[in-house]
PDB file of N, CA and C in Angstrom:
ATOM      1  N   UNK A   1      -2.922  60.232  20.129  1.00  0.00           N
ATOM      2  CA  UNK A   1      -2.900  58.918  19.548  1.00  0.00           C
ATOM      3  C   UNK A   1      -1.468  58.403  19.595  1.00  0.00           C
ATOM      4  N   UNK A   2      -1.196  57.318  19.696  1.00  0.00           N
ATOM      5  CA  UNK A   2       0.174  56.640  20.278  1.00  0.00           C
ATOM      6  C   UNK A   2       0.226  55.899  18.546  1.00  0.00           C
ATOM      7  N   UNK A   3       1.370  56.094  18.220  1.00  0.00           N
ATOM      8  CA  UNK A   3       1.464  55.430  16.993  1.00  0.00           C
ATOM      9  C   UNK A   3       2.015  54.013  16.964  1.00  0.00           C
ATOM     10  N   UNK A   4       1.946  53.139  16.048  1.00  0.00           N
ATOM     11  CA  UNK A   4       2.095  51.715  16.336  1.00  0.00           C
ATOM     12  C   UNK A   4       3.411  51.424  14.995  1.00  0.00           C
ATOM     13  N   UNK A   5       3.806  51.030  15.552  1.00  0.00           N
ATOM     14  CA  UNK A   5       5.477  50.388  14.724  1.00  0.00           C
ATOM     15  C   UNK A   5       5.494  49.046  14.590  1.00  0.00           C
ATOM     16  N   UNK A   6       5.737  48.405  13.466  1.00  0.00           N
ATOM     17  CA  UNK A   6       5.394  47.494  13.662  1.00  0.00           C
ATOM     18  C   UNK A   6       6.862  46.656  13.472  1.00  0.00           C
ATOM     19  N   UNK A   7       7.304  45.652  14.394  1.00  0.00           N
ATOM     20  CA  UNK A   7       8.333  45.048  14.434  1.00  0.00           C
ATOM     21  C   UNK A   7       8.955  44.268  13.666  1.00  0.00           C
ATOM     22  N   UNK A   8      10.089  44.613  13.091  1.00  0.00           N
ATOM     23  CA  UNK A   8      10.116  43.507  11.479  1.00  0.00           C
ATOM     24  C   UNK A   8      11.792  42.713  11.967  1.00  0.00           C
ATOM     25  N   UNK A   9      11.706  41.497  11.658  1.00  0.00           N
ATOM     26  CA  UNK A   9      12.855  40.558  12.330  1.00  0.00           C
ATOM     27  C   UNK A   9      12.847  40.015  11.073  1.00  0.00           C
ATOM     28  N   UNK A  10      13.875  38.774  10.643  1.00  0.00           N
ATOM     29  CA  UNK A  10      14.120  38.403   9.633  1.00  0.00           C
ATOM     30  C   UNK A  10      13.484  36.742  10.016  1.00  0.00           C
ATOM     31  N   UNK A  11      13.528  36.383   8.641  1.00  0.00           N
ATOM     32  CA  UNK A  11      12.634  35.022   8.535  1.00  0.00           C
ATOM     33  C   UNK A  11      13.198  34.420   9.034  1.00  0.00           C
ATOM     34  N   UNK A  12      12.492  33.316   9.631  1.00  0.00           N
ATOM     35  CA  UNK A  12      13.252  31.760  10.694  1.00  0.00           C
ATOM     36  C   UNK A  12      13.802  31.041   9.760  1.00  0.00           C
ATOM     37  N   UNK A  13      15.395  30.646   9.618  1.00  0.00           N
ATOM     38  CA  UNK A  13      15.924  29.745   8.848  1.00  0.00           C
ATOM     39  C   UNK A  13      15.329  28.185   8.914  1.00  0.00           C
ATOM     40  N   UNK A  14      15.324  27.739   8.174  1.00  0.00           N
ATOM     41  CA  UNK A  14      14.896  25.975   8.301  1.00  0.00           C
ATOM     42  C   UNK A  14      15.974  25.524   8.999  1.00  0.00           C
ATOM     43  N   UNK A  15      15.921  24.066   9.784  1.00  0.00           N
ATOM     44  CA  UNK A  15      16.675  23.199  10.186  1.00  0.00           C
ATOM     45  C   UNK A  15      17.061  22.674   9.435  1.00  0.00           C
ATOM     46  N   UNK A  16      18.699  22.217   9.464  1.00  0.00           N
ATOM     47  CA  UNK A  16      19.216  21.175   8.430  1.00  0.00           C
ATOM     48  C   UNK A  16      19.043  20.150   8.768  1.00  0.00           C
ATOM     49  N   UNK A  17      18.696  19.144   8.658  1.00  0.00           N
ATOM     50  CA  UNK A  17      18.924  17.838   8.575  1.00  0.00           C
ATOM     51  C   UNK A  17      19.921  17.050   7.782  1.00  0.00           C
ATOM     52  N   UNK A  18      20.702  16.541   8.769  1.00  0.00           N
ATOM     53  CA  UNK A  18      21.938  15.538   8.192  1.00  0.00           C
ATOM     54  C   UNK A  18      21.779  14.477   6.979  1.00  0.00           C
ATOM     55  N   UNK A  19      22.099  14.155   5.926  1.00  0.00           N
ATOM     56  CA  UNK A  19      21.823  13.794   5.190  1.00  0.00           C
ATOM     57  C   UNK A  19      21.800  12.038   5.076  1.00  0.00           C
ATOM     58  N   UNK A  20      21.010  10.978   5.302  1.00  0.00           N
ATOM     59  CA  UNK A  20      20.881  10.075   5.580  1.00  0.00           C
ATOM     60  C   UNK A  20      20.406   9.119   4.477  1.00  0.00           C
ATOM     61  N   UNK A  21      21.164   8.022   3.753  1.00  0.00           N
ATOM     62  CA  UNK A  21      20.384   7.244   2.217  1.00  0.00           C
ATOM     63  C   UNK A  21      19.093   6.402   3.426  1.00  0.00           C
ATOM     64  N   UNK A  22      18.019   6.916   2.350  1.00  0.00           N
ATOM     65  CA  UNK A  22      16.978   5.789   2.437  1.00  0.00           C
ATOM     66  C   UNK A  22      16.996   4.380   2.652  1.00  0.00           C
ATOM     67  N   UNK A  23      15.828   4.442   3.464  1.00  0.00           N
ATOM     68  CA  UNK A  23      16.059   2.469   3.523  1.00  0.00           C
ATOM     69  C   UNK A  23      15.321   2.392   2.663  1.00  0.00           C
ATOM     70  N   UNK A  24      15.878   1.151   1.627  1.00  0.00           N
ATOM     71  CA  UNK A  24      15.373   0.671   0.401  1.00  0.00           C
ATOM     72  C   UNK A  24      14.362  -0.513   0.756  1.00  0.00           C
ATOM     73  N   UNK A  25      13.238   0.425  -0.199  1.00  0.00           N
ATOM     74  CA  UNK A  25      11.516  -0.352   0.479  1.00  0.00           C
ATOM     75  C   UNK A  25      11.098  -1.716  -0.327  1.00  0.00           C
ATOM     76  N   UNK A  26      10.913  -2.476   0.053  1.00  0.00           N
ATOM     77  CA  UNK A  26      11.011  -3.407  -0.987  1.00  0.00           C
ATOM     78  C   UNK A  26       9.455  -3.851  -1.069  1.00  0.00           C
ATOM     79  N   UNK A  27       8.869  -2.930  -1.230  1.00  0.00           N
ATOM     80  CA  UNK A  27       7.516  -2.934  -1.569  1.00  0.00           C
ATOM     81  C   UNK A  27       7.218  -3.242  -3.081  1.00  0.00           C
ATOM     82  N   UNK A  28       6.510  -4.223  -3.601  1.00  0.00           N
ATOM     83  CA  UNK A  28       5.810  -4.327  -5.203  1.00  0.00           C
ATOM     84  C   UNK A  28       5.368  -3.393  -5.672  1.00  0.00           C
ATOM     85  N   UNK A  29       5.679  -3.164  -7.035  1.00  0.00           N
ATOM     86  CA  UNK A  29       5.283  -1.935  -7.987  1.00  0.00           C
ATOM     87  C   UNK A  29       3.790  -2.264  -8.248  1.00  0.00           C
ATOM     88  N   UNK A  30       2.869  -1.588  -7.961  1.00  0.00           N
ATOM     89  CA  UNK A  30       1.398  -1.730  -8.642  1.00  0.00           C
ATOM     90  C   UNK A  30       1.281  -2.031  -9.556  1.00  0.00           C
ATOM     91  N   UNK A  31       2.764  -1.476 -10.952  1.00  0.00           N
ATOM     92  CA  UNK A  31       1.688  -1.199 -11.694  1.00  0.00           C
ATOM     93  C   UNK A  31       2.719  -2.378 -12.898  1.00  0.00           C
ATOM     94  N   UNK A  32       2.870  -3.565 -11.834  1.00  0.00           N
ATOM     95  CA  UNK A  32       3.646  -4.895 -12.058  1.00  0.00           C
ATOM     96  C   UNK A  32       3.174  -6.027 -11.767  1.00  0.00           C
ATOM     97  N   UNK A  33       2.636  -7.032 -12.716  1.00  0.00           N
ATOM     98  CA  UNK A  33       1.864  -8.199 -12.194  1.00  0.00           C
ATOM     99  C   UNK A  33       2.857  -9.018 -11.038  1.00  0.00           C
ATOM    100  N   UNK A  34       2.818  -9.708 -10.307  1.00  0.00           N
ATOM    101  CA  UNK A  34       3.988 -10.416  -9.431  1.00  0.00           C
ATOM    102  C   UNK A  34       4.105 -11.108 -10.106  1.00  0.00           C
ATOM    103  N   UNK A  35       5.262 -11.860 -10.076  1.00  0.00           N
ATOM    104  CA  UNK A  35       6.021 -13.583 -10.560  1.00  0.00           C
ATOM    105  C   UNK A  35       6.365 -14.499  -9.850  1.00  0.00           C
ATOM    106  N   UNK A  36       5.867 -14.348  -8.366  1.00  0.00           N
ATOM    107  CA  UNK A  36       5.768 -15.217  -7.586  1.00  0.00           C
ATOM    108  C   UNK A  36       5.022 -15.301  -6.537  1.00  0.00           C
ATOM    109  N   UNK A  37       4.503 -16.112  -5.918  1.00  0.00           N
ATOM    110  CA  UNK A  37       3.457 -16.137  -4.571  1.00  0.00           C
ATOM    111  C   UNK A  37       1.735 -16.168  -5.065  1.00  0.00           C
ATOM    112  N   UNK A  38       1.243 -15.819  -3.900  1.00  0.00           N
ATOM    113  CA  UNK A  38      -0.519 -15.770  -4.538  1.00  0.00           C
ATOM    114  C   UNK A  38      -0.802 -14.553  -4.095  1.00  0.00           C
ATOM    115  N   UNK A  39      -2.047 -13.392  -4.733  1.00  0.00           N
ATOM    116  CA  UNK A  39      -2.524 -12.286  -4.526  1.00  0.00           C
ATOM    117  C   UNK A  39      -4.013 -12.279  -4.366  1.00  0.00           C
ATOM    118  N   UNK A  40      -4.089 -11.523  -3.389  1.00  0.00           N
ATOM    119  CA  UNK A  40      -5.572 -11.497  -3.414  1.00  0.00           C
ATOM    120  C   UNK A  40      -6.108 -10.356  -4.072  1.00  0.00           C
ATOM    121  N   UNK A  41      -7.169 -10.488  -5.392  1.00  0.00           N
ATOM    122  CA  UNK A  41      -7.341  -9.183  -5.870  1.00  0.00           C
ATOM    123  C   UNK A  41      -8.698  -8.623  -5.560  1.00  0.00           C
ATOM    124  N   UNK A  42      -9.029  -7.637  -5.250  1.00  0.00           N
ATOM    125  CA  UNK A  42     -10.127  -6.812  -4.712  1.00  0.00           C
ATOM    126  C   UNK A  42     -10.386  -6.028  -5.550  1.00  0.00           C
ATOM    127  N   UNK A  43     -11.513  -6.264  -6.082  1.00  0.00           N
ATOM    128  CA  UNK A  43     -12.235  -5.898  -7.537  1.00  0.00           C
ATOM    129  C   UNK A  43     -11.316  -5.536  -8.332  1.00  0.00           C
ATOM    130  N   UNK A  44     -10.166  -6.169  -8.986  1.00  0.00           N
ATOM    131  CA  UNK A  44      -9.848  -6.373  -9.796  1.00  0.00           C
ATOM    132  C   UNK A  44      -8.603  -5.536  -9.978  1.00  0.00           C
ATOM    133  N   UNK A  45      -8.308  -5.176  -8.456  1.00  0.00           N
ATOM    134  CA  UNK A  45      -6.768  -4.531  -7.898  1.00  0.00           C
ATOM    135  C   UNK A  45      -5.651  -5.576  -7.121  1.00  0.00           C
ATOM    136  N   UNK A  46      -4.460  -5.591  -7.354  1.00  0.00           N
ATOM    137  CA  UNK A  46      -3.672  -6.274  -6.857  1.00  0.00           C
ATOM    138  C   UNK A  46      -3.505  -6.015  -5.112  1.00  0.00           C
ATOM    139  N   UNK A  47      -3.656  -6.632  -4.259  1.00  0.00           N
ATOM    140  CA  UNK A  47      -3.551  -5.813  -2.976  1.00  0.00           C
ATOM    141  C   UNK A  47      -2.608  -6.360  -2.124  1.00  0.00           C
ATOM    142  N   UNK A  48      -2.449  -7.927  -2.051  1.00  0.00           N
ATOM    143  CA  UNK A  48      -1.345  -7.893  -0.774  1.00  0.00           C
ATOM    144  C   UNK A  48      -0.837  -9.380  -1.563  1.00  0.00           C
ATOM    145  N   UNK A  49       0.249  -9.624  -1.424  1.00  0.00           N
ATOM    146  CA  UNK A  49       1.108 -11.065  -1.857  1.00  0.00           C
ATOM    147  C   UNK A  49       1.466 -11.719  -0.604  1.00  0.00           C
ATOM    148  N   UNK A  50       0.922 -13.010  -0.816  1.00  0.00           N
ATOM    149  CA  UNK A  50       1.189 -14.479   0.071  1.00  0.00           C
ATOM    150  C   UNK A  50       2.331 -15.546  -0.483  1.00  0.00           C
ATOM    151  N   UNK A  51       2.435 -16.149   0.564  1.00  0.00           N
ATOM    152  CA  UNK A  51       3.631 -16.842  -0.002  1.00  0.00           C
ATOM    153  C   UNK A  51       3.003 -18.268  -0.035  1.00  0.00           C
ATOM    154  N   UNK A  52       1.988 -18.604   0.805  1.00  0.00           N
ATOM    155  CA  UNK A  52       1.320 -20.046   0.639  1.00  0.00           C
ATOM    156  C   UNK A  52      -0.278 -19.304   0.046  1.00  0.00           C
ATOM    157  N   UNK A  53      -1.132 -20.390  -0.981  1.00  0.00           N
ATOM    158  CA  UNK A  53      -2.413 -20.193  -1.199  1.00  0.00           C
ATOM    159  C   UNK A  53      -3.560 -20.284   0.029  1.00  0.00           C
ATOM    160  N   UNK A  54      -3.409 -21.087   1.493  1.00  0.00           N
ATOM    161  CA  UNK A  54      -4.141 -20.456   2.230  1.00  0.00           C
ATOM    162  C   UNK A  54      -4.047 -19.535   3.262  1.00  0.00           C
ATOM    163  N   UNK A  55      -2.530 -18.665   3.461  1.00  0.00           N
ATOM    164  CA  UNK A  55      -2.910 -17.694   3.872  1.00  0.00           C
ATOM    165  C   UNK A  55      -3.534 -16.624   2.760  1.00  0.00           C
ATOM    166  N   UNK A  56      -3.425 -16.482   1.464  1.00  0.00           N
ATOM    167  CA  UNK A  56      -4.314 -15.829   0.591  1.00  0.00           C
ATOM    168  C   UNK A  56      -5.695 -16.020   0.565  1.00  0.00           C
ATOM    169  N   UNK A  57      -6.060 -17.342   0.931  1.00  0.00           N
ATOM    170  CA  UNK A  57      -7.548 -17.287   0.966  1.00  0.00           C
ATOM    171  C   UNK A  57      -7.815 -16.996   2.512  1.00  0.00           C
ATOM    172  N   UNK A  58      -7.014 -17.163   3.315  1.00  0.00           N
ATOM    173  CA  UNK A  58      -7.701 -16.962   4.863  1.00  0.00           C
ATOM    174  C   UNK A  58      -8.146 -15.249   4.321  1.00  0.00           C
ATOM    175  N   UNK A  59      -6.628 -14.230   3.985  1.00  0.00           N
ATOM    176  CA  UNK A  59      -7.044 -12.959   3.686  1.00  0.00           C
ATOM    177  C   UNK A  59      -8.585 -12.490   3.356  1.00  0.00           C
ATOM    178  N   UNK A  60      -8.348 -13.388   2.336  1.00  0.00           N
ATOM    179  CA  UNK A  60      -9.473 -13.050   1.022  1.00  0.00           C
ATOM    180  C   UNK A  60     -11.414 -13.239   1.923  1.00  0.00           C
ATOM    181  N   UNK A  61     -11.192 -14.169   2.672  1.00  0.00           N
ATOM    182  CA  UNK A  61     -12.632 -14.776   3.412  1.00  0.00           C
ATOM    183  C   UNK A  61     -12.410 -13.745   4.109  1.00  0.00           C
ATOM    184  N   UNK A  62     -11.428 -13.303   4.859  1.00  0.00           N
ATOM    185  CA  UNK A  62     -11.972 -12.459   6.168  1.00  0.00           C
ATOM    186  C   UNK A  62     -12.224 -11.003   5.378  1.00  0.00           C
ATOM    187  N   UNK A  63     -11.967 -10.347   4.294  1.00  0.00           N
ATOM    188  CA  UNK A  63     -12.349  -9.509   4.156  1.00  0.00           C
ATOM    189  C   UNK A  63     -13.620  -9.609   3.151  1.00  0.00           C
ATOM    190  N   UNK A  64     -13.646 -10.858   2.530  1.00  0.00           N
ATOM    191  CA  UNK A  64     -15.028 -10.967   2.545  1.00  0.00           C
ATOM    192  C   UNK A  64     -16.368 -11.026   3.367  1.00  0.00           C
ATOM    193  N   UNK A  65     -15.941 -11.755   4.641  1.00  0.00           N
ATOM    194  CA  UNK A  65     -17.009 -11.684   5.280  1.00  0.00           C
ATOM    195  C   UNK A  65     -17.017 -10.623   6.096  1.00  0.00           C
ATOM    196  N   UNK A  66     -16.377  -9.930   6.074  1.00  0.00           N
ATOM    197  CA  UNK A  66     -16.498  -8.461   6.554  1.00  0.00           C
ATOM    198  C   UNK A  66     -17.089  -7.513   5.525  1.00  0.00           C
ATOM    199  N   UNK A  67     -16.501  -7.414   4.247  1.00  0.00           N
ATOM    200  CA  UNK A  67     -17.351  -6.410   3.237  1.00  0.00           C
ATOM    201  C   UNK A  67     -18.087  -7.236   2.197  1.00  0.00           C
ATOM    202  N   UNK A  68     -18.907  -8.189   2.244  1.00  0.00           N
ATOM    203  CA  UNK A  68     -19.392  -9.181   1.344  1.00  0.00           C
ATOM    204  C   UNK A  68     -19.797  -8.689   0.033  1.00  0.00           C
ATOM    205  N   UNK A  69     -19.574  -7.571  -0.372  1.00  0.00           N
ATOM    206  CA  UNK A  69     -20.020  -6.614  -1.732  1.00  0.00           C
ATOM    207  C   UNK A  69     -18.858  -6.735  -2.685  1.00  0.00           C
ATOM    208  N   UNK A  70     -17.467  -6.880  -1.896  1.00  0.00           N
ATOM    209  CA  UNK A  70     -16.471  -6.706  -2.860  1.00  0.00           C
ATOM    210  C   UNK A  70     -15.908  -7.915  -3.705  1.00  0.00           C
ATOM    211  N   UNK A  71     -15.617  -7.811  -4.808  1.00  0.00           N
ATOM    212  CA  UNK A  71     -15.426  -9.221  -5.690  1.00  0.00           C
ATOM    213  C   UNK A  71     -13.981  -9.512  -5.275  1.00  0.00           C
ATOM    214  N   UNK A  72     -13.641 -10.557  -5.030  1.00  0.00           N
ATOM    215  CA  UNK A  72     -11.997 -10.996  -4.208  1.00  0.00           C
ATOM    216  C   UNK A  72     -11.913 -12.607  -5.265  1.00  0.00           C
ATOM    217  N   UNK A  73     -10.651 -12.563  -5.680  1.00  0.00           N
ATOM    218  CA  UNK A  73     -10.149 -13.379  -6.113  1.00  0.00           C
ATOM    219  C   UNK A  73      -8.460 -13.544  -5.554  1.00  0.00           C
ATOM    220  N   UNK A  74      -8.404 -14.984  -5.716  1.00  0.00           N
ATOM    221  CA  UNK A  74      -6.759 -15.191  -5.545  1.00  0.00           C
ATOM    222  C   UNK A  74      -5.898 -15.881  -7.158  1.00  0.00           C
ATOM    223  N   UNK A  75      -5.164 -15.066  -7.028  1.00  0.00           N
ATOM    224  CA  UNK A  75      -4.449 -15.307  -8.208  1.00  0.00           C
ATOM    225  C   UNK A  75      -2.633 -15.742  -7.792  1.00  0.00           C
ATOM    226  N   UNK A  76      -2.461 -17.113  -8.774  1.00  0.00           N
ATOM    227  CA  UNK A  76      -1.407 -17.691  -8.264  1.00  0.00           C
ATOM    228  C   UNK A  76      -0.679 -17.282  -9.538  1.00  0.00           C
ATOM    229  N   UNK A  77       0.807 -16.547  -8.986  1.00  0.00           N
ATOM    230  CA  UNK A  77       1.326 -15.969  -9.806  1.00  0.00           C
ATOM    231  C   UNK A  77       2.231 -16.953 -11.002  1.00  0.00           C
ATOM    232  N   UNK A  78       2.705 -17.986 -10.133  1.00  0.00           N
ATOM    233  CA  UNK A  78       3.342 -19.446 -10.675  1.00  0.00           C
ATOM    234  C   UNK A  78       2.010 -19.799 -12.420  1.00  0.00           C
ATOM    235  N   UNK A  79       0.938 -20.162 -12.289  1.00  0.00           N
ATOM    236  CA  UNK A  79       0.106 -20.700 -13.413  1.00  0.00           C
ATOM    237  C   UNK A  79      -0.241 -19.724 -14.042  1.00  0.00           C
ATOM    238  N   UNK A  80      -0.496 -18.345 -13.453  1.00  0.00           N
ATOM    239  CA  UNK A  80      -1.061 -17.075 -13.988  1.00  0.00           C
ATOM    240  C   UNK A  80      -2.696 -17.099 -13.891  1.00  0.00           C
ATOM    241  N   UNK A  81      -2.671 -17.895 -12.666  1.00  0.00           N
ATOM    242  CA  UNK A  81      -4.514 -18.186 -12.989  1.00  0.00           C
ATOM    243  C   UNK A  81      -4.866 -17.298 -11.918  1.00  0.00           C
ATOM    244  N   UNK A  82      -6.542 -16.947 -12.230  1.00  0.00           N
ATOM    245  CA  UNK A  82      -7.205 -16.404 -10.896  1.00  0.00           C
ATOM    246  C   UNK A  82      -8.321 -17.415 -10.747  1.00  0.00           C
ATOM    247  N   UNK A  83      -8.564 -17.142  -8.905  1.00  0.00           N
ATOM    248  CA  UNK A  83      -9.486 -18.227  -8.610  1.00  0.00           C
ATOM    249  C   UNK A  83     -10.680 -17.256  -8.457  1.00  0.00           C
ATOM    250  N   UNK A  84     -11.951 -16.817  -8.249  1.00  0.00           N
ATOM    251  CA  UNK A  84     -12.694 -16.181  -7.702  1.00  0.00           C
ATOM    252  C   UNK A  84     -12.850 -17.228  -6.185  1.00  0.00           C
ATOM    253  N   UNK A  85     -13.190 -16.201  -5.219  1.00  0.00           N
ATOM    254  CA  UNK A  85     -13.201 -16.658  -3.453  1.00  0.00           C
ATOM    255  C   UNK A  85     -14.883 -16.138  -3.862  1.00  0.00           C
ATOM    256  N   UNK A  86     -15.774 -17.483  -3.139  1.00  0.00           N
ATOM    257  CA  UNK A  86     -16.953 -17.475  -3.046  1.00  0.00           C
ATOM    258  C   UNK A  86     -17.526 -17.591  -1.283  1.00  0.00           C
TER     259      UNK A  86
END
């Protein structure tokens, strides 16, 4: 019988990576009503901010008439109102 050895090497170090600041995302906080523009909300979630009211409703129709189940409103952040999109 030939005996078996088994080969022991040391663990693969990680790569460093150079240390680089983030690009600062200027994405809206969820869990922050906006204070400016119009939103289209999808059952009753904040989802994307417009800067004119009909590209918010163009949004709002096309994903209505694509998922016609989901409740979509546009809400203008200026009055604090929501519209429901029918």
């Amino acid at each position: 019988m030939i005996g078996y050895q088994a080969k022991v090497s040391a663990p693969m170090k990680k790569r460093v990576r150079p240390v680089e600041e983030p690009e600062q995302k200027t994405l809206p906080r969820a869990d922050r009503i906006p204070t400016e523009g119009f939103v289209v909300i999808v059952d009753g979630h904040f989802k994307s901010v417009y800067d004119t009211v009909t590209a918010a409703e163009a949004s709002g129709r096309k994903l209505k008439s694509t998922y016609p189940m989901l409740q979509i409103q546009i809400y203008d952040a200026a009055t604090k109102v929501r519209t429901s999109l029918s």
